[in-house]
Each structure stands twice: as C-alpha cells, then as structure tokens.
PDB file of N, CA and C in Angstrom:
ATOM      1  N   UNK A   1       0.818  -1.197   0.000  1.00  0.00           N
ATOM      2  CA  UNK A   1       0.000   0.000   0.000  1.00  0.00           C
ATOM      3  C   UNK A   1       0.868   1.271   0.000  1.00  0.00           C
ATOM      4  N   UNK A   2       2.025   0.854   0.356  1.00  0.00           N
ATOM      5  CA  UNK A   2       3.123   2.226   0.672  1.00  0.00           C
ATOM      6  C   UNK A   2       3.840   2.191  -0.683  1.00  0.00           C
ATOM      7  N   UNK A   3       4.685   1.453  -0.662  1.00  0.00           N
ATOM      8  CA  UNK A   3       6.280   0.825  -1.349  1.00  0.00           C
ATOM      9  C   UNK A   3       5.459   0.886  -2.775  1.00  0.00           C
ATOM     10  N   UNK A   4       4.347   0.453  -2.757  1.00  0.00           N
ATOM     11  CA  UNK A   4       3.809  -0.110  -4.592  1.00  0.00           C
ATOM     12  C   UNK A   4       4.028  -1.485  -4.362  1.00  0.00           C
ATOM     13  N   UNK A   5       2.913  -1.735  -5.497  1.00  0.00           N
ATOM     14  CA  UNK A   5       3.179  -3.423  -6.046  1.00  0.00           C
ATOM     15  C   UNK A   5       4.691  -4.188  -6.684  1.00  0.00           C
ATOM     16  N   UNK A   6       5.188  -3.225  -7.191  1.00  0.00           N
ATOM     17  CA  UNK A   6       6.598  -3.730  -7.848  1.00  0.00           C
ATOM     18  C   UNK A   6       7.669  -2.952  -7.177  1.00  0.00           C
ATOM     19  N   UNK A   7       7.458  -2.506  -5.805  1.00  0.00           N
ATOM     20  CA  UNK A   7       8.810  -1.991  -5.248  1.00  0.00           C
ATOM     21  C   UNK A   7       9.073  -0.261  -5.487  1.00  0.00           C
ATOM     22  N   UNK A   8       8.465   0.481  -6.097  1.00  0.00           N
ATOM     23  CA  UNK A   8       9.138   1.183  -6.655  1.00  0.00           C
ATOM     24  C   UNK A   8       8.435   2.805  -5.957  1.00  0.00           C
ATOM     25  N   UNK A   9       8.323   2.899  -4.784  1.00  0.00           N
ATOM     26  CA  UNK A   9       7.353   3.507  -4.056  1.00  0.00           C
ATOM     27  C   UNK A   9       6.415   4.474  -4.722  1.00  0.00           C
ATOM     28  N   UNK A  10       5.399   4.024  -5.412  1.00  0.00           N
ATOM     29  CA  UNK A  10       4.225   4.660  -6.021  1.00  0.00           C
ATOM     30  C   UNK A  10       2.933   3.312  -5.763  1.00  0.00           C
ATOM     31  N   UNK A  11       2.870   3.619  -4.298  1.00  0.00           N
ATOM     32  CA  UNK A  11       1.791   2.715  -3.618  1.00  0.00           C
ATOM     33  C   UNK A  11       0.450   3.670  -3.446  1.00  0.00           C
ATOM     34  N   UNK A  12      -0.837   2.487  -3.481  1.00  0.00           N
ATOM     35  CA  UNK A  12      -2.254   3.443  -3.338  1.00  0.00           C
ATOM     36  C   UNK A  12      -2.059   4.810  -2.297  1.00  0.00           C
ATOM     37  N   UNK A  13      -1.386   4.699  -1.138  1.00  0.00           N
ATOM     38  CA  UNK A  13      -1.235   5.900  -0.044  1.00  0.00           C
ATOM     39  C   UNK A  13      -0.315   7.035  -0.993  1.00  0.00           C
ATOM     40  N   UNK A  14       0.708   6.269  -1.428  1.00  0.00           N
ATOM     41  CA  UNK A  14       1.642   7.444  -2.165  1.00  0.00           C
ATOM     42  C   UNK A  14       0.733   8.433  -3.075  1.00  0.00           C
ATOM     43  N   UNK A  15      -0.157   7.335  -4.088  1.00  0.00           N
ATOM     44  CA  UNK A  15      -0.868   8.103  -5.009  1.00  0.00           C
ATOM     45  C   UNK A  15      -1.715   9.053  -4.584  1.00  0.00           C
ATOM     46  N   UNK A  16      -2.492   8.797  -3.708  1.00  0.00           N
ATOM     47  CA  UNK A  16      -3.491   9.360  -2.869  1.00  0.00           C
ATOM     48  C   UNK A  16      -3.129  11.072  -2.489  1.00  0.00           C
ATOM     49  N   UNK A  17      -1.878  10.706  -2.701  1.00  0.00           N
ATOM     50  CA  UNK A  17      -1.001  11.847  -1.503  1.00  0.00           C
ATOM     51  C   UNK A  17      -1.211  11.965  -0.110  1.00  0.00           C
ATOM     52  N   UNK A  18      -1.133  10.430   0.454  1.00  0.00           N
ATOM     53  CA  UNK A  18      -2.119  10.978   1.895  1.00  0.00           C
ATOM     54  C   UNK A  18      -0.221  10.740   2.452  1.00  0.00           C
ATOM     55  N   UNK A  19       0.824   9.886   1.824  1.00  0.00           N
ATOM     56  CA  UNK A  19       1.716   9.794   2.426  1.00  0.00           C
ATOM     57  C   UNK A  19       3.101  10.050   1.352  1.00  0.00           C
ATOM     58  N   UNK A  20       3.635  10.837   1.361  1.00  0.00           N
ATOM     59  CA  UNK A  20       5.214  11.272   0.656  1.00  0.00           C
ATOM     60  C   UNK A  20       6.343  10.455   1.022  1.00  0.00           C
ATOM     61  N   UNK A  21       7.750  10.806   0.007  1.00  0.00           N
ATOM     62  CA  UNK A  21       8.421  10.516   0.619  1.00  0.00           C
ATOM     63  C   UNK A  21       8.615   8.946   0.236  1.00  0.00           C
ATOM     64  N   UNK A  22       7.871   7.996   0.042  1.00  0.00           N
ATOM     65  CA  UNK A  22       8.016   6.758   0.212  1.00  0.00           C
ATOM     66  C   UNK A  22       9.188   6.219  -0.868  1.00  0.00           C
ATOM     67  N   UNK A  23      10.048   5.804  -0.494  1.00  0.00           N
ATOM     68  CA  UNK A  23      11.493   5.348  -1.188  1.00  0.00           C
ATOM     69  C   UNK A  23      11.258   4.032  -2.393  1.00  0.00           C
ATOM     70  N   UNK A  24      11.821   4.188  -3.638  1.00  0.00           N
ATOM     71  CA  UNK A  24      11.702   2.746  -4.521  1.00  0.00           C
ATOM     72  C   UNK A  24      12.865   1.867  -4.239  1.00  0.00           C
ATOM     73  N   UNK A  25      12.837   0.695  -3.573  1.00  0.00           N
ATOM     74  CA  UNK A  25      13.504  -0.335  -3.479  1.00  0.00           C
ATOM     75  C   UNK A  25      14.299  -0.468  -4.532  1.00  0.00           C
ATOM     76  N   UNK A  26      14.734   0.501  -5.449  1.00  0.00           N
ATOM     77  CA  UNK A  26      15.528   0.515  -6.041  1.00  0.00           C
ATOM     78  C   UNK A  26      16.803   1.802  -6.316  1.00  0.00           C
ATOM     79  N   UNK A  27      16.289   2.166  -5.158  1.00  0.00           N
ATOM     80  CA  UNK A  27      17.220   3.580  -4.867  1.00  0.00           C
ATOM     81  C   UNK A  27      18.411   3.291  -4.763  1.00  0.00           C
ATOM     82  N   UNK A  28      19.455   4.090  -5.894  1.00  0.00           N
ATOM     83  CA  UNK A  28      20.962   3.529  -5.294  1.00  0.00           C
ATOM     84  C   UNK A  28      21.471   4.268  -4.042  1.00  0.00           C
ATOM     85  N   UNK A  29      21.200   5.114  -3.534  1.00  0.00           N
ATOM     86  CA  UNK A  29      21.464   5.907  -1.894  1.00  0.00           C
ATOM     87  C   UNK A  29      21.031   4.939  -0.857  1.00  0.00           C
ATOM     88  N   UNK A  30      20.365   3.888  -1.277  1.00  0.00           N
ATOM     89  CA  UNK A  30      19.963   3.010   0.022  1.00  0.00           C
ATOM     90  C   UNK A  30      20.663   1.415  -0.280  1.00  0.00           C
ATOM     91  N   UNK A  31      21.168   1.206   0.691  1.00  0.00           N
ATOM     92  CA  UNK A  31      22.163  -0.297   0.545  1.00  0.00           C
ATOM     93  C   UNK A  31      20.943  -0.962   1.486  1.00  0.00           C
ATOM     94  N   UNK A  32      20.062  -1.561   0.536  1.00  0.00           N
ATOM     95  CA  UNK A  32      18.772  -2.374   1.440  1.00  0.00           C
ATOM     96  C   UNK A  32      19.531  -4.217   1.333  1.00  0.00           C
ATOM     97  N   UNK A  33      19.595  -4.498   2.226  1.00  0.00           N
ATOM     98  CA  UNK A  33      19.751  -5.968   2.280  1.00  0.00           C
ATOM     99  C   UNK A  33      19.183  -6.892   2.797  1.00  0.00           C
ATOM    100  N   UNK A  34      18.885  -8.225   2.715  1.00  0.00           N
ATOM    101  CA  UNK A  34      17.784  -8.523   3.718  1.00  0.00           C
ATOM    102  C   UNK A  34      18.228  -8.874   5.008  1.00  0.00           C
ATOM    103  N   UNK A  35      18.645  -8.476   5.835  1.00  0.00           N
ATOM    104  CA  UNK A  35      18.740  -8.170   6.867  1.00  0.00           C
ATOM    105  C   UNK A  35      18.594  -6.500   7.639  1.00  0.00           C
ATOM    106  N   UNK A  36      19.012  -5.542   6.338  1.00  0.00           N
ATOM    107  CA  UNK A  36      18.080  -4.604   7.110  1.00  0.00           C
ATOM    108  C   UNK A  36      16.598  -4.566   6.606  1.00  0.00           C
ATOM    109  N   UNK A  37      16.524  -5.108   5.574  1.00  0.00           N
ATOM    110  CA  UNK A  37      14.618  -5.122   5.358  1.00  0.00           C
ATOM    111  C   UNK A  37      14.036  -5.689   6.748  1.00  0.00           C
ATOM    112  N   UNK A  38      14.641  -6.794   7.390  1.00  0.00           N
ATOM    113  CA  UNK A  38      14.102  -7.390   8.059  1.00  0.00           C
ATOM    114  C   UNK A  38      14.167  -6.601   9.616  1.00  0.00           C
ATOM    115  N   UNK A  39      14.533  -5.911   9.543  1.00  0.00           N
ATOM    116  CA  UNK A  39      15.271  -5.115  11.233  1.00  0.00           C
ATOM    117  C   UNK A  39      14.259  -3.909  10.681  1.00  0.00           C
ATOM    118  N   UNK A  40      13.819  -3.556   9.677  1.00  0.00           N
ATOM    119  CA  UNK A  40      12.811  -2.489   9.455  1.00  0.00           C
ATOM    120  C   UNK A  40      11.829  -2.639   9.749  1.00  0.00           C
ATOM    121  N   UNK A  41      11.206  -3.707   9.077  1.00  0.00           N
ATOM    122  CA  UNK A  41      10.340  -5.051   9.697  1.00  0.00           C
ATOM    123  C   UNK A  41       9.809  -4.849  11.159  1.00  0.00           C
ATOM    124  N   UNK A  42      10.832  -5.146  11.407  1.00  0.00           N
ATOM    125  CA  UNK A  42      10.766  -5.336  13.045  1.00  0.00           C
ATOM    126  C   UNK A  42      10.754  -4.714  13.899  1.00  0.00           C
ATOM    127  N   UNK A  43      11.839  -3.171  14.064  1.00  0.00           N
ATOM    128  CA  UNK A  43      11.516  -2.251  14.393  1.00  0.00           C
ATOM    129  C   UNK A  43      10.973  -0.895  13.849  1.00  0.00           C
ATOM    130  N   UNK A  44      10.716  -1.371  12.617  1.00  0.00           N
ATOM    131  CA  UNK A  44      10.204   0.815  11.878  1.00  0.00           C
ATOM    132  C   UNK A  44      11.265   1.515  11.620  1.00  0.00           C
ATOM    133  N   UNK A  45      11.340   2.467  10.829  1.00  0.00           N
ATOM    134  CA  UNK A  45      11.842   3.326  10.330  1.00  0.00           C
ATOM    135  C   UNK A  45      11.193   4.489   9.604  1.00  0.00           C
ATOM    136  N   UNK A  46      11.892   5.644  10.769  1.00  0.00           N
ATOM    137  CA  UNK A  46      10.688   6.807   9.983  1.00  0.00           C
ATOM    138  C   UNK A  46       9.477   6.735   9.930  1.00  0.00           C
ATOM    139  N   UNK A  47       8.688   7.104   8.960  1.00  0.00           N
ATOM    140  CA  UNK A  47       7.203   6.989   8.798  1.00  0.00           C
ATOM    141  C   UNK A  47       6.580   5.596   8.974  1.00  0.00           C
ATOM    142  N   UNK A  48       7.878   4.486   8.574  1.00  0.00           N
ATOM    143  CA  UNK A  48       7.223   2.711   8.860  1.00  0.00           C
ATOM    144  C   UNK A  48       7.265   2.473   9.916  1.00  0.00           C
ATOM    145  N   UNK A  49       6.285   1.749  10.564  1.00  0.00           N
ATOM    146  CA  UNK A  49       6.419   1.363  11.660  1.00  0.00           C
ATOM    147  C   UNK A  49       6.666  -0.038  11.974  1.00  0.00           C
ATOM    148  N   UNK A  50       6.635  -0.192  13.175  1.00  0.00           N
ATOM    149  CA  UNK A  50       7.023  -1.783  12.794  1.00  0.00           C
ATOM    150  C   UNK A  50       5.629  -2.623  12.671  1.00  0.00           C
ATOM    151  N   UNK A  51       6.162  -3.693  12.276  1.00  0.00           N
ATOM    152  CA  UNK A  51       5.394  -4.765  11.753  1.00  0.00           C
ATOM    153  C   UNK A  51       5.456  -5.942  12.939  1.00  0.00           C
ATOM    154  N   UNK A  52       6.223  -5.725  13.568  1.00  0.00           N
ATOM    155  CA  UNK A  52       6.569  -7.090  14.520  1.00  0.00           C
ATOM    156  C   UNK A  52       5.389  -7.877  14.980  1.00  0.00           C
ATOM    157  N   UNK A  53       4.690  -7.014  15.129  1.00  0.00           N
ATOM    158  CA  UNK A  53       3.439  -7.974  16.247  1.00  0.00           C
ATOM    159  C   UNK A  53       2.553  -8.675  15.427  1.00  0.00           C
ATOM    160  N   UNK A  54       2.286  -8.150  13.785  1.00  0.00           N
ATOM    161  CA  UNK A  54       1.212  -8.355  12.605  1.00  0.00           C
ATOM    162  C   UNK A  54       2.099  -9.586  11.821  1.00  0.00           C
ATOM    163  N   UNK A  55       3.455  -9.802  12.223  1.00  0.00           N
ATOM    164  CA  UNK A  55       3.877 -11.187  11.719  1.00  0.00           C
ATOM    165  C   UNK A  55       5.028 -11.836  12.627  1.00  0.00           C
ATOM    166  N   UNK A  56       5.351 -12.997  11.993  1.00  0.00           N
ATOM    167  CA  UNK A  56       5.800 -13.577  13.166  1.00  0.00           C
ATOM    168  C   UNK A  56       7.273 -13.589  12.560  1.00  0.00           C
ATOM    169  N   UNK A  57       8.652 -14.482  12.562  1.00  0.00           N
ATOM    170  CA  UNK A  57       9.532 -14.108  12.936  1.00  0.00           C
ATOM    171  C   UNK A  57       9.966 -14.857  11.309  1.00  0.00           C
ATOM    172  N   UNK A  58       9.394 -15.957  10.566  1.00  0.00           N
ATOM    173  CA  UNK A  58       9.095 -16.473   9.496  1.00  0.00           C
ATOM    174  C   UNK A  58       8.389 -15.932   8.335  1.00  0.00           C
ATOM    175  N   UNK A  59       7.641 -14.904   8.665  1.00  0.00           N
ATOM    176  CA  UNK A  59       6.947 -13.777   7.568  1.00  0.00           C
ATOM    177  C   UNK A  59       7.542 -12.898   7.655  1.00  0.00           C
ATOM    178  N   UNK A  60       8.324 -12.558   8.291  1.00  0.00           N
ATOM    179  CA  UNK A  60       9.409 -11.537   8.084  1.00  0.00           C
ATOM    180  C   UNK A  60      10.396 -11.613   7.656  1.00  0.00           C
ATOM    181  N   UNK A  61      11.150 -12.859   7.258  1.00  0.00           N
ATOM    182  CA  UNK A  61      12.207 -13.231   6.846  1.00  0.00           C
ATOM    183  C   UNK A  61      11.416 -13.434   5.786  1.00  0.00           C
ATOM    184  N   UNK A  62      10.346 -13.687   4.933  1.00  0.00           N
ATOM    185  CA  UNK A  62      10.086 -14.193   3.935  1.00  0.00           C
ATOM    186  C   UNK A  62       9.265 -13.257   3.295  1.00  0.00           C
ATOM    187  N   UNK A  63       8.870 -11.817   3.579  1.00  0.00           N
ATOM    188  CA  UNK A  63       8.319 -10.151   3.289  1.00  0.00           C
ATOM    189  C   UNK A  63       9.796 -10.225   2.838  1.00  0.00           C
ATOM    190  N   UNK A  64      11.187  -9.995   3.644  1.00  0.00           N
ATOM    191  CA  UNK A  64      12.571  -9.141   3.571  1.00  0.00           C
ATOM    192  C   UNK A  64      13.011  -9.786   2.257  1.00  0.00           C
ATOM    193  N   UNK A  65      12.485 -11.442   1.942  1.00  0.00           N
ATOM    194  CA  UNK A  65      13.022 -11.842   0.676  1.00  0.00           C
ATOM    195  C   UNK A  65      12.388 -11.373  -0.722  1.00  0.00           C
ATOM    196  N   UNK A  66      11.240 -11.276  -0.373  1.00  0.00           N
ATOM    197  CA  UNK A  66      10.373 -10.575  -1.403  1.00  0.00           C
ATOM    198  C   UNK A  66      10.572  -9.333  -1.517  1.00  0.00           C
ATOM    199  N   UNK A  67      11.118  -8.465  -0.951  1.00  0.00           N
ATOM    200  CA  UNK A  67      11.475  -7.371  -0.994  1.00  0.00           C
ATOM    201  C   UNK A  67      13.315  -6.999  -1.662  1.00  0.00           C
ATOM    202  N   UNK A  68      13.414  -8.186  -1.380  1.00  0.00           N
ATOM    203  CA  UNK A  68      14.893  -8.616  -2.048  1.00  0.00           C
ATOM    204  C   UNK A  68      14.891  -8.794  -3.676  1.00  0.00           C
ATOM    205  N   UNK A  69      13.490  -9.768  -3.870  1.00  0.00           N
ATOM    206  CA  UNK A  69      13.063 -10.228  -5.303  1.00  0.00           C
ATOM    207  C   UNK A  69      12.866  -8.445  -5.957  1.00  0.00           C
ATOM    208  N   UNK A  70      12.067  -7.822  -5.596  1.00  0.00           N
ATOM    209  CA  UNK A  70      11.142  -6.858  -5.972  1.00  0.00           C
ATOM    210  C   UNK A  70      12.205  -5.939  -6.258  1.00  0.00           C
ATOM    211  N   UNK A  71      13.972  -5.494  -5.930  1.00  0.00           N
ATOM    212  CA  UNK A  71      14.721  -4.596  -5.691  1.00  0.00           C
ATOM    213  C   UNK A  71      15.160  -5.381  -6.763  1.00  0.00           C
ATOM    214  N   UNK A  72      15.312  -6.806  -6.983  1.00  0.00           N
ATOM    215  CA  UNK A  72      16.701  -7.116  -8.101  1.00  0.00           C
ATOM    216  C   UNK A  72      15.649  -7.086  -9.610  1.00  0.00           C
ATOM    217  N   UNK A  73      14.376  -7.191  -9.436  1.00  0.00           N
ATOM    218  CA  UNK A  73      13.387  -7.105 -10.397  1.00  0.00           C
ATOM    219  C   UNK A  73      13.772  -5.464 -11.368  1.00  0.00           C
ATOM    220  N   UNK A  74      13.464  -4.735 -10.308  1.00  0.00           N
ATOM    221  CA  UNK A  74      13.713  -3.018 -10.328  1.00  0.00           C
ATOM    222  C   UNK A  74      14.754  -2.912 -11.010  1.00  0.00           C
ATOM    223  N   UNK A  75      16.206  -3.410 -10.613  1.00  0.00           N
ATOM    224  CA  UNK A  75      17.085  -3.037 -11.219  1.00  0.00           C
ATOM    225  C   UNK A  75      17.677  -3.647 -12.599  1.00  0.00           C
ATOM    226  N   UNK A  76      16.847  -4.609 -12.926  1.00  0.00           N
ATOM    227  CA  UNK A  76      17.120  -5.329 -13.983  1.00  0.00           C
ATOM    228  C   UNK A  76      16.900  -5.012 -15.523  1.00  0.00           C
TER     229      UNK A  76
END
C-alpha cells in the first residue's frame, strides 16, 4: 500500500497523496539488504512502523526476501 506493487514507491497511499516521501527499493542511496529489510520489519523506520506484532519471525524473513526479489526485479 506504501512501497507499490513492484517496489518502486508509487503505492495506493503514495498516489493518494495521503503519504510522501516513500522510497523505490531501487534507490541507489539506500544499501537495502535482507537483513536490514528485516530489522525495518521489526523495528520501523521513519514513517514505517514496525510490523513485529502483525507477523511472526518467518513472515518476516520471507516479506525481507520478497522485498529482495522486488529490488533485483527493479534493477534489472
């Protein structure tokens, strides 16, 4: 709803304009890896908040990989 369907932050909220700002998983200024996807995840960053409690410790490792897919998709 944030990020977009393909990573590239032009999600329904972005469009809306109800929320700015939202970064494309393909930004070269951001060294995203999945381990910090997953620590974002978990604790928030900035406007994200965390997710911790809405998944468990296995959907988060497996959101951070899809988010891994969705960045090497982007840059391809």
């Amino acid at each position: 709803i944030c990020h977009g369907n393909k990573g590239d932050g032009q999600g329904n909220l972005v469009k809306r304009e109800k929320i700015l700002g939202v970064p494309s998983y393909a930004d070269p200024g951001r060294n995203i890896t999945v381990g910090s996807t997953y620590h974002v995840i978990y604790y928030g960053l900035n406007a994200m908040g965390s997710y911790a409690n809405q998944l468990n410790e296995t959907e988060r490792w497996q959101v951070s990989e899809y988010v891994m897919k969705l960045k090497e998709d982007l840059t391809q």
